[in-house]
C-alpha atoms as a PDB file:
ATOM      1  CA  UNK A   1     -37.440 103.774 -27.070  1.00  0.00           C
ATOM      2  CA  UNK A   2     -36.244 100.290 -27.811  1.00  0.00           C
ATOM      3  CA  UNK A   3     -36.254  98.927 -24.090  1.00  0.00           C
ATOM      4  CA  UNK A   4     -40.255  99.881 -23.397  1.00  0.00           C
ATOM      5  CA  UNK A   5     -41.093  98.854 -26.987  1.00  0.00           C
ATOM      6  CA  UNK A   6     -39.030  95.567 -26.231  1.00  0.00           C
ATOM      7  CA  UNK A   7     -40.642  94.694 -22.659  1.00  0.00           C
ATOM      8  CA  UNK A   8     -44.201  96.063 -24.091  1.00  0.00           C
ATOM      9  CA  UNK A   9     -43.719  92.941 -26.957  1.00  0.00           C
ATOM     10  CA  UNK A  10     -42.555  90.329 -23.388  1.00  0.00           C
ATOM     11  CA  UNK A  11     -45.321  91.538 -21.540  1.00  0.00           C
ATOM     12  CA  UNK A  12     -47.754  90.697 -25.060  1.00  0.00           C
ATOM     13  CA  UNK A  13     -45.991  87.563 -25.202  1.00  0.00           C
ATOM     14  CA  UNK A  14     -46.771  86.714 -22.026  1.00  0.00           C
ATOM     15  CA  UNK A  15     -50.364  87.460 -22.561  1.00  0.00           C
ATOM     16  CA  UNK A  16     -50.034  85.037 -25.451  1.00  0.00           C
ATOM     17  CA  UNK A  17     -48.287  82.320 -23.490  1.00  0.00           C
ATOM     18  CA  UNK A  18     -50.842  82.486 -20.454  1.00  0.00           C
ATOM     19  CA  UNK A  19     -53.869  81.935 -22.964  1.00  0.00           C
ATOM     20  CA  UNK A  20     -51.788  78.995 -24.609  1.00  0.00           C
ATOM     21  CA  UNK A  21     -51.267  80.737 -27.891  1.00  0.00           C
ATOM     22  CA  UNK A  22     -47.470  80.018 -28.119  1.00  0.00           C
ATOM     23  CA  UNK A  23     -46.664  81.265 -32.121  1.00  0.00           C
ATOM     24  CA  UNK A  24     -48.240  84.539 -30.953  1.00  0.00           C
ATOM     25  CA  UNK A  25     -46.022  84.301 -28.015  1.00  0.00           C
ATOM     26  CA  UNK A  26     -42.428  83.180 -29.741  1.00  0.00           C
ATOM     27  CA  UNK A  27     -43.473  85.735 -32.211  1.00  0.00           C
ATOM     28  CA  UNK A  28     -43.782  88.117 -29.637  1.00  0.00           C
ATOM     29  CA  UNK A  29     -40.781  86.954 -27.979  1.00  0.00           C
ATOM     30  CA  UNK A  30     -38.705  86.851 -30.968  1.00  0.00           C
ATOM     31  CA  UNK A  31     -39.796  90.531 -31.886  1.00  0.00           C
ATOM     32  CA  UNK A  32     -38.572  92.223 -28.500  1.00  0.00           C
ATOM     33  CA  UNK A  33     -35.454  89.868 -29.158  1.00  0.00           C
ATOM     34  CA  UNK A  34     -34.737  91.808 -32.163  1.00  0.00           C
ATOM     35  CA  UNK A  35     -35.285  95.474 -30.480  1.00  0.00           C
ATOM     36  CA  UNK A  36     -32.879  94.157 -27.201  1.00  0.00           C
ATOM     37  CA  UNK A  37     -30.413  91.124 -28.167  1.00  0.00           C
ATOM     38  CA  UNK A  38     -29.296  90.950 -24.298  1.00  0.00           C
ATOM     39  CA  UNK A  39     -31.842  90.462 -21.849  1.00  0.00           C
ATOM     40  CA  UNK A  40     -31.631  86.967 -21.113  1.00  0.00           C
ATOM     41  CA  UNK A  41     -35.891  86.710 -19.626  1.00  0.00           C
ATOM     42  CA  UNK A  42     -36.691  86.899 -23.609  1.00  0.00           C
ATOM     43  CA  UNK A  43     -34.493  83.994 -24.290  1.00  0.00           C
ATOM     44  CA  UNK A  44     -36.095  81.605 -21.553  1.00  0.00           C
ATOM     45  CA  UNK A  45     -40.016  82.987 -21.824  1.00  0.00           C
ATOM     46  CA  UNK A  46     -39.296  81.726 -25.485  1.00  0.00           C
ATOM     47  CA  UNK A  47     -37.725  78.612 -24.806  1.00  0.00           C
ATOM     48  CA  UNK A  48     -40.653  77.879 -22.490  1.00  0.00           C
ATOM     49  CA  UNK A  49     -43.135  78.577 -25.491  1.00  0.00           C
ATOM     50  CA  UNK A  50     -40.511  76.087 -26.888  1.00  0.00           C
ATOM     51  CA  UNK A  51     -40.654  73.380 -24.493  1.00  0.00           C
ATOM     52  CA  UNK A  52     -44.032  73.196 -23.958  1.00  0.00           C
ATOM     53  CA  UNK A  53     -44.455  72.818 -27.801  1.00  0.00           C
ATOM     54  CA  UNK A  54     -42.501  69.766 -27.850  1.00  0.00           C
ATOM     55  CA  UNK A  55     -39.705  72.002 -29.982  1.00  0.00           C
ATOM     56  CA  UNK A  56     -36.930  71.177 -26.955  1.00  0.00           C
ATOM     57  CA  UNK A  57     -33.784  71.610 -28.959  1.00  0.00           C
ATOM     58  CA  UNK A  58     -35.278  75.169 -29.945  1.00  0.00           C
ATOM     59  CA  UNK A  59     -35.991  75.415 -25.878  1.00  0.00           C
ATOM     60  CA  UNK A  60     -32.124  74.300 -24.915  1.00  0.00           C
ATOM     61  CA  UNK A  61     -30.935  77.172 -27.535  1.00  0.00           C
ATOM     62  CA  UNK A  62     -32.816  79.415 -26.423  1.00  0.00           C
ATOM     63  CA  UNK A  63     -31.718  78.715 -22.544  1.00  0.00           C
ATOM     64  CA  UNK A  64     -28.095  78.422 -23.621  1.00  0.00           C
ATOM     65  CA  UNK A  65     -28.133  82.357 -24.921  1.00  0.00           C
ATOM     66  CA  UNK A  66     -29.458  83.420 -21.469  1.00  0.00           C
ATOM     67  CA  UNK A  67     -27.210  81.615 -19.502  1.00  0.00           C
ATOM     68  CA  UNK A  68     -24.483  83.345 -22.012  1.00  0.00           C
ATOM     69  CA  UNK A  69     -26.175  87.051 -21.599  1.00  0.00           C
ATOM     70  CA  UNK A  70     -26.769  86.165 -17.813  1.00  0.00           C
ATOM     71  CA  UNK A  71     -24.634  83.485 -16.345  1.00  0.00           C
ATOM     72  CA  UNK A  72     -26.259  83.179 -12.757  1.00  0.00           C
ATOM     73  CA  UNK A  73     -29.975  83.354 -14.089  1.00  0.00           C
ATOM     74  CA  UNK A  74     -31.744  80.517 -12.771  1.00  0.00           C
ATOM     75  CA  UNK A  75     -34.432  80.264 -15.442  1.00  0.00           C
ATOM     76  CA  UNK A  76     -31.801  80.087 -18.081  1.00  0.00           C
ATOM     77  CA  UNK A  77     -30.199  76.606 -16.304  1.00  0.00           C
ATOM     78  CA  UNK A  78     -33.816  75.159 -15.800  1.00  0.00           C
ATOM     79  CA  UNK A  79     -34.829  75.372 -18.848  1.00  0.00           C
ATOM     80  CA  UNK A  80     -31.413  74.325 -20.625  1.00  0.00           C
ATOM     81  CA  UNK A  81     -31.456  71.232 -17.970  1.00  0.00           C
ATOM     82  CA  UNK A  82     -35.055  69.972 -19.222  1.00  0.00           C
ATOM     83  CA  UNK A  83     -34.665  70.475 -22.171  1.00  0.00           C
ATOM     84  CA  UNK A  84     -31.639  68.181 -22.326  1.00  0.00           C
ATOM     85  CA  UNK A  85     -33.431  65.980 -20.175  1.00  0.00           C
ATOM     86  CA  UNK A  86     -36.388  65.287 -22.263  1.00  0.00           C
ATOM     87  CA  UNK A  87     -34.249  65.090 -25.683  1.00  0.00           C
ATOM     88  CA  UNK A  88     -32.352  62.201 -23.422  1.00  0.00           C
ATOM     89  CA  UNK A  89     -28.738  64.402 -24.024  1.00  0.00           C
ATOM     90  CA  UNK A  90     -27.980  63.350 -20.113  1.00  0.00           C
ATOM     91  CA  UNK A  91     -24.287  64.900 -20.253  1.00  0.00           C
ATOM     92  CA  UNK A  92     -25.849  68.539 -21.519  1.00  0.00           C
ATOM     93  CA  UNK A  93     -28.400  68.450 -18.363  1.00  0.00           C
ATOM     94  CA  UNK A  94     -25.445  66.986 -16.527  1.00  0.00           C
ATOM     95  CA  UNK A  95     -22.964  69.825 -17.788  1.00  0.00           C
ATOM     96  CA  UNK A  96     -25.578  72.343 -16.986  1.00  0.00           C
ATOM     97  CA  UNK A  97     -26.041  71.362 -14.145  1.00  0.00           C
ATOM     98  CA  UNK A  98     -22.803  71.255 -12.822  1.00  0.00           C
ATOM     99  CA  UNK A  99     -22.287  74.885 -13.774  1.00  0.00           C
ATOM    100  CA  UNK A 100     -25.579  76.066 -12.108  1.00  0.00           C
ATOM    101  CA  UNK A 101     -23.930  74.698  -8.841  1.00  0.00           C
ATOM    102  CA  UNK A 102     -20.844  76.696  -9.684  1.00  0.00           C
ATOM    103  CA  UNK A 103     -22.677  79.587 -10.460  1.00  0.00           C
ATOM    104  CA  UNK A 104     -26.172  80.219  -8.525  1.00  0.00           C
ATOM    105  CA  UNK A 105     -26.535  80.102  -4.438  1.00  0.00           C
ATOM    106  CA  UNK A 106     -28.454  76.403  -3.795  1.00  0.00           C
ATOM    107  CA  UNK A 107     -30.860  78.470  -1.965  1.00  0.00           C
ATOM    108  CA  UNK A 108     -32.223  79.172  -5.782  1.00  0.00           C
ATOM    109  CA  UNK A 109     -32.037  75.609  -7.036  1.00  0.00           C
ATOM    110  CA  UNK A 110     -32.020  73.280  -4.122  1.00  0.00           C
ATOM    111  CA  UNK A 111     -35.834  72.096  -4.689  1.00  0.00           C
ATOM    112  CA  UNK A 112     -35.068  71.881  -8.688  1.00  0.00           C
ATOM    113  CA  UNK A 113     -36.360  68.455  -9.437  1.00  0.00           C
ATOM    114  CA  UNK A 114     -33.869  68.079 -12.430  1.00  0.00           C
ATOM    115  CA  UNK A 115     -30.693  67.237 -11.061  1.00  0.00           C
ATOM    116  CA  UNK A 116     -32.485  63.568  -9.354  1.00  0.00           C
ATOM    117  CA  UNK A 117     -34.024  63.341 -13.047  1.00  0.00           C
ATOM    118  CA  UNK A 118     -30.929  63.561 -14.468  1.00  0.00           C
ATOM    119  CA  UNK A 119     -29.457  60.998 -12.004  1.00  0.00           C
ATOM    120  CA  UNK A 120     -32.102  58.400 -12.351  1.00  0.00           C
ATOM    121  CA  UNK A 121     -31.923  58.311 -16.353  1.00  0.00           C
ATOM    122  CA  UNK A 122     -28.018  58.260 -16.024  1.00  0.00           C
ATOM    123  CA  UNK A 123     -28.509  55.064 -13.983  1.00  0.00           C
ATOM    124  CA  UNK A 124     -31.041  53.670 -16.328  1.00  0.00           C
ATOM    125  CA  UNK A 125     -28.429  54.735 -19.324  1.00  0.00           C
ATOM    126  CA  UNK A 126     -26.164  52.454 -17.775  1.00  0.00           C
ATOM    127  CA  UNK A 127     -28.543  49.384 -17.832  1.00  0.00           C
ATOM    128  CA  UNK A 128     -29.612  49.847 -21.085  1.00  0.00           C
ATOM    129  CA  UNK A 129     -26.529  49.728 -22.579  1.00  0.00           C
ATOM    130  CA  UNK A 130     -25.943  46.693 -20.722  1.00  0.00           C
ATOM    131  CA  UNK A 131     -28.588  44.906 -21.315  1.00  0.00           C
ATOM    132  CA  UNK A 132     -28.540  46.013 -25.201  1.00  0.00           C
ATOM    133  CA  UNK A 133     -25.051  44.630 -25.108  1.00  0.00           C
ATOM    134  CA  UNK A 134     -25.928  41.633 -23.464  1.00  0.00           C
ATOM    135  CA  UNK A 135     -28.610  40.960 -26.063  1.00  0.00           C
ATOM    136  CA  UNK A 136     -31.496  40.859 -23.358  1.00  0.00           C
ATOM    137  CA  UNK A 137     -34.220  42.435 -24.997  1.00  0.00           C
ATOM    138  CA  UNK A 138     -37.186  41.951 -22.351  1.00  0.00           C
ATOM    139  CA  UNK A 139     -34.825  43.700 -19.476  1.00  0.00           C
ATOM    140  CA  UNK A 140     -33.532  46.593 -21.685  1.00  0.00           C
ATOM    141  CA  UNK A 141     -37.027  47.036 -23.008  1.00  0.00           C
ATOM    142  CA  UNK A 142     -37.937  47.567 -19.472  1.00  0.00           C
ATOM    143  CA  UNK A 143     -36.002  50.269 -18.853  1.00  0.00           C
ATOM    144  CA  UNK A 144     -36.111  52.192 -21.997  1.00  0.00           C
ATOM    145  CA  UNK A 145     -39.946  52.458 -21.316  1.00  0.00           C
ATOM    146  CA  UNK A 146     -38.687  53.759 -17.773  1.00  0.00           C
ATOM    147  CA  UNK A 147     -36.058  56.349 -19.315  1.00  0.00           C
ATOM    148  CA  UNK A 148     -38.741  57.468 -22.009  1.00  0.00           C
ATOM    149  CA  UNK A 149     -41.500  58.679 -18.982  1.00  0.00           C
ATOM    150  CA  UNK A 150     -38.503  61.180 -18.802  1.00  0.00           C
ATOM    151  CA  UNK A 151     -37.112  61.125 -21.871  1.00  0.00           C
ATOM    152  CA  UNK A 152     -39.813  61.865 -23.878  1.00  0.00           C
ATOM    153  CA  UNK A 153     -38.511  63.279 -26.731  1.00  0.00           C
ATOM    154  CA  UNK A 154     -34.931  61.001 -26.739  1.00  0.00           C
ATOM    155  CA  UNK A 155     -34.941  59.397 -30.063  1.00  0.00           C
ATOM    156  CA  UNK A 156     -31.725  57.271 -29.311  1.00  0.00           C
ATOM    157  CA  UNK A 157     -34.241  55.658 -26.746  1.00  0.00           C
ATOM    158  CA  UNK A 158     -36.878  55.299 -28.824  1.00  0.00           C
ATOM    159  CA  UNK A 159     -35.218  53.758 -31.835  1.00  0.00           C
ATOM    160  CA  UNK A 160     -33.460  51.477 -29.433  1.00  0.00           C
ATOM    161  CA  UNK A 161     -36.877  50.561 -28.294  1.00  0.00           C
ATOM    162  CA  UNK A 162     -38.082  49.685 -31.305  1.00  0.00           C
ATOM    163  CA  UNK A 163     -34.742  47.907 -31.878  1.00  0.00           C
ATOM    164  CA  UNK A 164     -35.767  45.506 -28.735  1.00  0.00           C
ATOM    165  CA  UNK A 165     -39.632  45.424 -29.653  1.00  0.00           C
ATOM    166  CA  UNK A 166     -38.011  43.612 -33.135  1.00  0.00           C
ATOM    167  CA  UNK A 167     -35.691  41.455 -31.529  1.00  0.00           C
ATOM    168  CA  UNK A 168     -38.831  40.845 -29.524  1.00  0.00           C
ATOM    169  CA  UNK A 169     -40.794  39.765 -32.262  1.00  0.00           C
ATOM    170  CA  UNK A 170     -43.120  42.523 -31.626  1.00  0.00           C
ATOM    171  CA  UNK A 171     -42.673  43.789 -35.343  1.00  0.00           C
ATOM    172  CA  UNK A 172     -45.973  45.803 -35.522  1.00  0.00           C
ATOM    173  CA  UNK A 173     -45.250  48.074 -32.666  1.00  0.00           C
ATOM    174  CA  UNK A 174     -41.474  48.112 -33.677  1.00  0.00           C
ATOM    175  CA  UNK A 175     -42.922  49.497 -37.054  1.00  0.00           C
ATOM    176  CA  UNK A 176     -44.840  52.404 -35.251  1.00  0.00           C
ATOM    177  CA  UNK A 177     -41.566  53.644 -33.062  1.00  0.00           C
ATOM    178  CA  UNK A 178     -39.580  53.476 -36.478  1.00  0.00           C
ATOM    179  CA  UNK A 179     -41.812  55.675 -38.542  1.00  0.00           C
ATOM    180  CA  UNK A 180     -41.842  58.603 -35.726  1.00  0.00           C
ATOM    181  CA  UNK A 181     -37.878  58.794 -36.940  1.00  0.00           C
ATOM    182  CA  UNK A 182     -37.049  57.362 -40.258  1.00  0.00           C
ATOM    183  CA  UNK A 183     -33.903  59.142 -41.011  1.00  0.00           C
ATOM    184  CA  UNK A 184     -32.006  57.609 -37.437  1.00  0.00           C
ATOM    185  CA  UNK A 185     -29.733  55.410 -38.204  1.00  0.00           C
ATOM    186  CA  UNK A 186     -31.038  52.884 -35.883  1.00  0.00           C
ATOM    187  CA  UNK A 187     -34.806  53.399 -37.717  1.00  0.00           C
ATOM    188  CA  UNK A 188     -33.395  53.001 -41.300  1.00  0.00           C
ATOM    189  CA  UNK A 189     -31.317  49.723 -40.123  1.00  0.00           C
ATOM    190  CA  UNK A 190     -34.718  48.499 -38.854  1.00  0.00           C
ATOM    191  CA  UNK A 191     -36.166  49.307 -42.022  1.00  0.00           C
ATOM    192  CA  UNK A 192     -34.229  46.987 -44.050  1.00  0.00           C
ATOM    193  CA  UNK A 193     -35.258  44.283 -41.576  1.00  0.00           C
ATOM    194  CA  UNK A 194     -39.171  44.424 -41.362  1.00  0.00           C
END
């Protein structure tokens, strides 16, 4: 039978995930995927294996198809909103978000940290792009390091960082944040000048 072979490979997975072995896991994951396309727990216990890898567009996929399967599962919205949240894509967790209110009682997500995450880095968003526009390099440099505690995996914020770090003079560390992304358009740009 598909559905006990399927939820014998989840229940392995999450044997793998608990003792941190998260290929086994997505492996595992992927697997009872394949035997049952539409049970939307597969989709987030895999995008957690996802997100804790650092792989957090994988993660936001992987949350998007179980909110599409199952459209008021909470797990689904928290990890989609995260995910967005640490790749710095603050209208996604904002989008997400807004249709987790829409469709889930707040009694599920009225503790769920993400929506004042989300609303903190929009309001540092805003004074980054004013103070890059402004050309003050020292202020915006203060709050991209404030948006990257959250934003950990934003590359927009990083390469704008090392944009500022230049401007800065600080040409060795600029050098570092460029060579995490060289293909970004703001990393190749900075190329040319170093």
């Amino acid at each position: 039978n598909s559905t006990e072979n399927s939820e014998a490979l989840s229940n392995q997975g999450n044997v793998n995930y608990k003792s941190k072995q998260y290929f086994k896991a997505i492996q595992d994951y992927s697997d009872a995927i394949k035997l049952c396309p539409n049970v939307a727990k597969y989709y987030t216990n895999r995008s957690a294996c996802h997100s804790v890898m650092g792989n957090y567009t994988f993660a936001a996929e992987d949350a998007i198809k179980a909110i599409k399967i199952e459209p008021s599962f909470f797990k689904g919205y928290f990890h989609a909103i995260n995910s967005f949240i640490y790749l710095g894509i603050i209208d996604q967790a904002q989008f997400y978000i807004t249709k987790m209110q829409k469709k889930i009682q707040e009694v599920e997500w009225h503790n769920f940290d993400g929506i004042s995450k989300v609303k903190y880095l929009s309001s540092l968003d805003e004074k980054i792009l004013k103070f890059l526009n402004e050309r003050n390099f020292l202020e915006c440099l203060k709050y991209l390091e404030k948006a990257l505690e959250i934003a950990t995996a934003c590359k927009e914020y990083t390469c704008w960082k090392a944009q500022c770090l230049f401007e800065l003079g600080r040409y060795n560390k600029a050098e570092l944040l460029i060579y995490q992304h060289p293909r970004e358009p703001y990393s190749v740009y900075l190329q040319g000048l170093i």
